[in-house]
Protein backbone atom coordinates (compact mmCIF):
# COMPACT_ATOMS: atom_id res chain seq x y z
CA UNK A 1 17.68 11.84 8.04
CA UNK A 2 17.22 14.61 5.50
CA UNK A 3 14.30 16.33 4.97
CA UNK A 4 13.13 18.19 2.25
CA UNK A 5 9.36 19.98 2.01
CA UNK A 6 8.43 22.62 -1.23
CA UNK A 7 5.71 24.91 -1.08
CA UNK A 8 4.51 27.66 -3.32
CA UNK A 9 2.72 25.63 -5.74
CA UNK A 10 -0.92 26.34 -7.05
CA UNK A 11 -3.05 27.02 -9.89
CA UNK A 12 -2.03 29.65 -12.42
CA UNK A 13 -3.09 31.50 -15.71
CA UNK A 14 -0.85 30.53 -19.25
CA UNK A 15 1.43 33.39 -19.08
CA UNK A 16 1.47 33.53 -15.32
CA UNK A 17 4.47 33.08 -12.76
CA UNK A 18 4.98 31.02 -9.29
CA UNK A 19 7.16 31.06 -7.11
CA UNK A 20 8.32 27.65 -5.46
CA UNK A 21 10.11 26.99 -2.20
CA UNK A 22 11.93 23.85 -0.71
CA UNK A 23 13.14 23.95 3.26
CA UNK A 24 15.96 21.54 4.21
CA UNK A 25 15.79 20.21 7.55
CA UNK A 26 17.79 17.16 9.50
CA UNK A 27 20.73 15.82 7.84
CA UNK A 28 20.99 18.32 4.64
CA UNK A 29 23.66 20.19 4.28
CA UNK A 30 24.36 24.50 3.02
CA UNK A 31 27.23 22.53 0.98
CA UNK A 32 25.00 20.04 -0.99
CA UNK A 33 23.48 20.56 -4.62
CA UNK A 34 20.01 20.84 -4.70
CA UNK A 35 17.10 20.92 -7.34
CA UNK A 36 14.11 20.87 -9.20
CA UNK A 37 12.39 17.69 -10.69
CA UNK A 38 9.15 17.58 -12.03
CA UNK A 39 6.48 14.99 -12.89
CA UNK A 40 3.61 15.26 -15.50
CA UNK A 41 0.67 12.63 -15.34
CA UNK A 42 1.84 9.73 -17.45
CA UNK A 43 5.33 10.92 -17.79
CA UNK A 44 7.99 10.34 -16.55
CA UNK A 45 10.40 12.49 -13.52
CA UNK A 46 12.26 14.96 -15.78
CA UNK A 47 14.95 17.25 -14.52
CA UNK A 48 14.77 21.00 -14.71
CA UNK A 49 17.16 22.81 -12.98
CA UNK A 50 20.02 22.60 -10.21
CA UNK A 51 22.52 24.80 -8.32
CA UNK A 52 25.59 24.08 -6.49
CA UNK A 53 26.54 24.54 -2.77
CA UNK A 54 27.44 27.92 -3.28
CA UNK A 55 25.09 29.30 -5.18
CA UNK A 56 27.47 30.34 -7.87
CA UNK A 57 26.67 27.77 -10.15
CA UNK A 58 23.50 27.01 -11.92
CA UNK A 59 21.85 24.79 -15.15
CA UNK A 60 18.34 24.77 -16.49
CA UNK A 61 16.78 22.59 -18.91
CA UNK A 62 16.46 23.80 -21.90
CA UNK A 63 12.34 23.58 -21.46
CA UNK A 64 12.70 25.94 -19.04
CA UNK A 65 15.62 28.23 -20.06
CA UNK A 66 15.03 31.86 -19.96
CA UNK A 67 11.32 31.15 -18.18
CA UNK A 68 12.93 29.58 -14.64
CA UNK A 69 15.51 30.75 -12.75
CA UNK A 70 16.86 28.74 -9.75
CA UNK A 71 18.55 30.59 -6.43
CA UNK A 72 19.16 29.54 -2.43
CA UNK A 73 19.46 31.04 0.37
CA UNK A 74 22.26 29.26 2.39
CA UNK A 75 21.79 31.28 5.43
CA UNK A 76 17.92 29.98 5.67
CA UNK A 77 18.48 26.45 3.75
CA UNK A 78 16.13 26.95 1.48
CA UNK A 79 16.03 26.63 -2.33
CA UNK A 80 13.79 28.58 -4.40
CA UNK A 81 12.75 27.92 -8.22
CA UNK A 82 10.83 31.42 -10.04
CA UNK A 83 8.57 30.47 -12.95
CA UNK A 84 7.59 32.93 -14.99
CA UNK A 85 5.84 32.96 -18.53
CA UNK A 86 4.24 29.59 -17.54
CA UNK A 87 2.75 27.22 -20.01
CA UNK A 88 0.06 24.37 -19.86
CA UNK A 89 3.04 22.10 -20.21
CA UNK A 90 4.62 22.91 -17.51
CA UNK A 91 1.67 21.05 -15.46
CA UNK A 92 3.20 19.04 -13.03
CA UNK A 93 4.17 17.65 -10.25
CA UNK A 94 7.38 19.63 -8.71
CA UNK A 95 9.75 18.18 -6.22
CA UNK A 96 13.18 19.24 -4.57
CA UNK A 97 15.81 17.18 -4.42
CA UNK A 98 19.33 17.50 -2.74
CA UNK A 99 22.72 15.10 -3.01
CA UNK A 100 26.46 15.38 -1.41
CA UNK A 101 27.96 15.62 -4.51
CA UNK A 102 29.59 18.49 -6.26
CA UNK A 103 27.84 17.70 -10.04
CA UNK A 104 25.29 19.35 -11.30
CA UNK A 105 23.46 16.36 -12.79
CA UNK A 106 20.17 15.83 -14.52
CA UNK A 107 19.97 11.96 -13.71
CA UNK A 108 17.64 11.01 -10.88
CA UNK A 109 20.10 8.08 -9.57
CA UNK A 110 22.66 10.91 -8.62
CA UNK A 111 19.72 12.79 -6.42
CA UNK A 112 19.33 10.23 -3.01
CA UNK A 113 17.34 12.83 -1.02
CA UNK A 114 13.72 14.19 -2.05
CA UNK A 115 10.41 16.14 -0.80
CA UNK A 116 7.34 15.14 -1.01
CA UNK A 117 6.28 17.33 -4.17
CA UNK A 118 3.82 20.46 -4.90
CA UNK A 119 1.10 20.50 -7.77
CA UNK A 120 1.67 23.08 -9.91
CA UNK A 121 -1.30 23.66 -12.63
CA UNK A 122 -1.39 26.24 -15.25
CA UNK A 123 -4.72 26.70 -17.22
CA UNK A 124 -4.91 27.25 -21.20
């Protein structure tokens, strides 16, 4: 079956940048929309950013908007999300997630395949 693992994640200063990664392994697909979720303590899974098979489509929530950017790399099936500016609120949980489908959607139901997920901290 699919198989999805990020990495990248870490502690970081308030104004500081990451850089996550996700690797697709097994039944995943160059074609398939992947993304970014993320999970606070107590909150719930809230979407932050996807990109089509090609690459030539994008969205970002607008929490993140003009901070993240999302790219892949179809060649190495990998997915990449680049934080900069971070804030305390943007403490959380990450995780990739990948479906068949063409939409670039923000609902969790549409998103069957996910990793594990990668802490990401950012101190005040």
């Amino acid at each position: 079956q699919a198989q999805l693992v990020e990495s990248g994640g870490g502690l970081v200063q308030d104004g500081g940048s990451l850089r996550l990664s996700c690797e697709a392994s097994g039944r995943t697909s160059g074609r398939w929309t992947m993304g970014w979720f993320r999970q606070a303590p107590g909150k719930e899974r809230e979407f932050v950013a996807a990109i089509g098979g090609s690459g030539d489509v994008s969205t970002h929530a607008d929490s993140v908007k003009g901070r993240f950017t999302i790219s892949r790399d179809n060649t190495e099936n990998r997915v990449a999300l680049q934080m900069n500016s971070l804030k305390p609120d943007d403490t959380a949980v990450y995780y990739c997630a990948a479906n068949p489908e063409n939409r670039l959607s923000p609902y969790q139901h549409h998103w069957p395949y996910w990793g594990q997920g990668t802490q990401v901290t950012v101190s005040s």
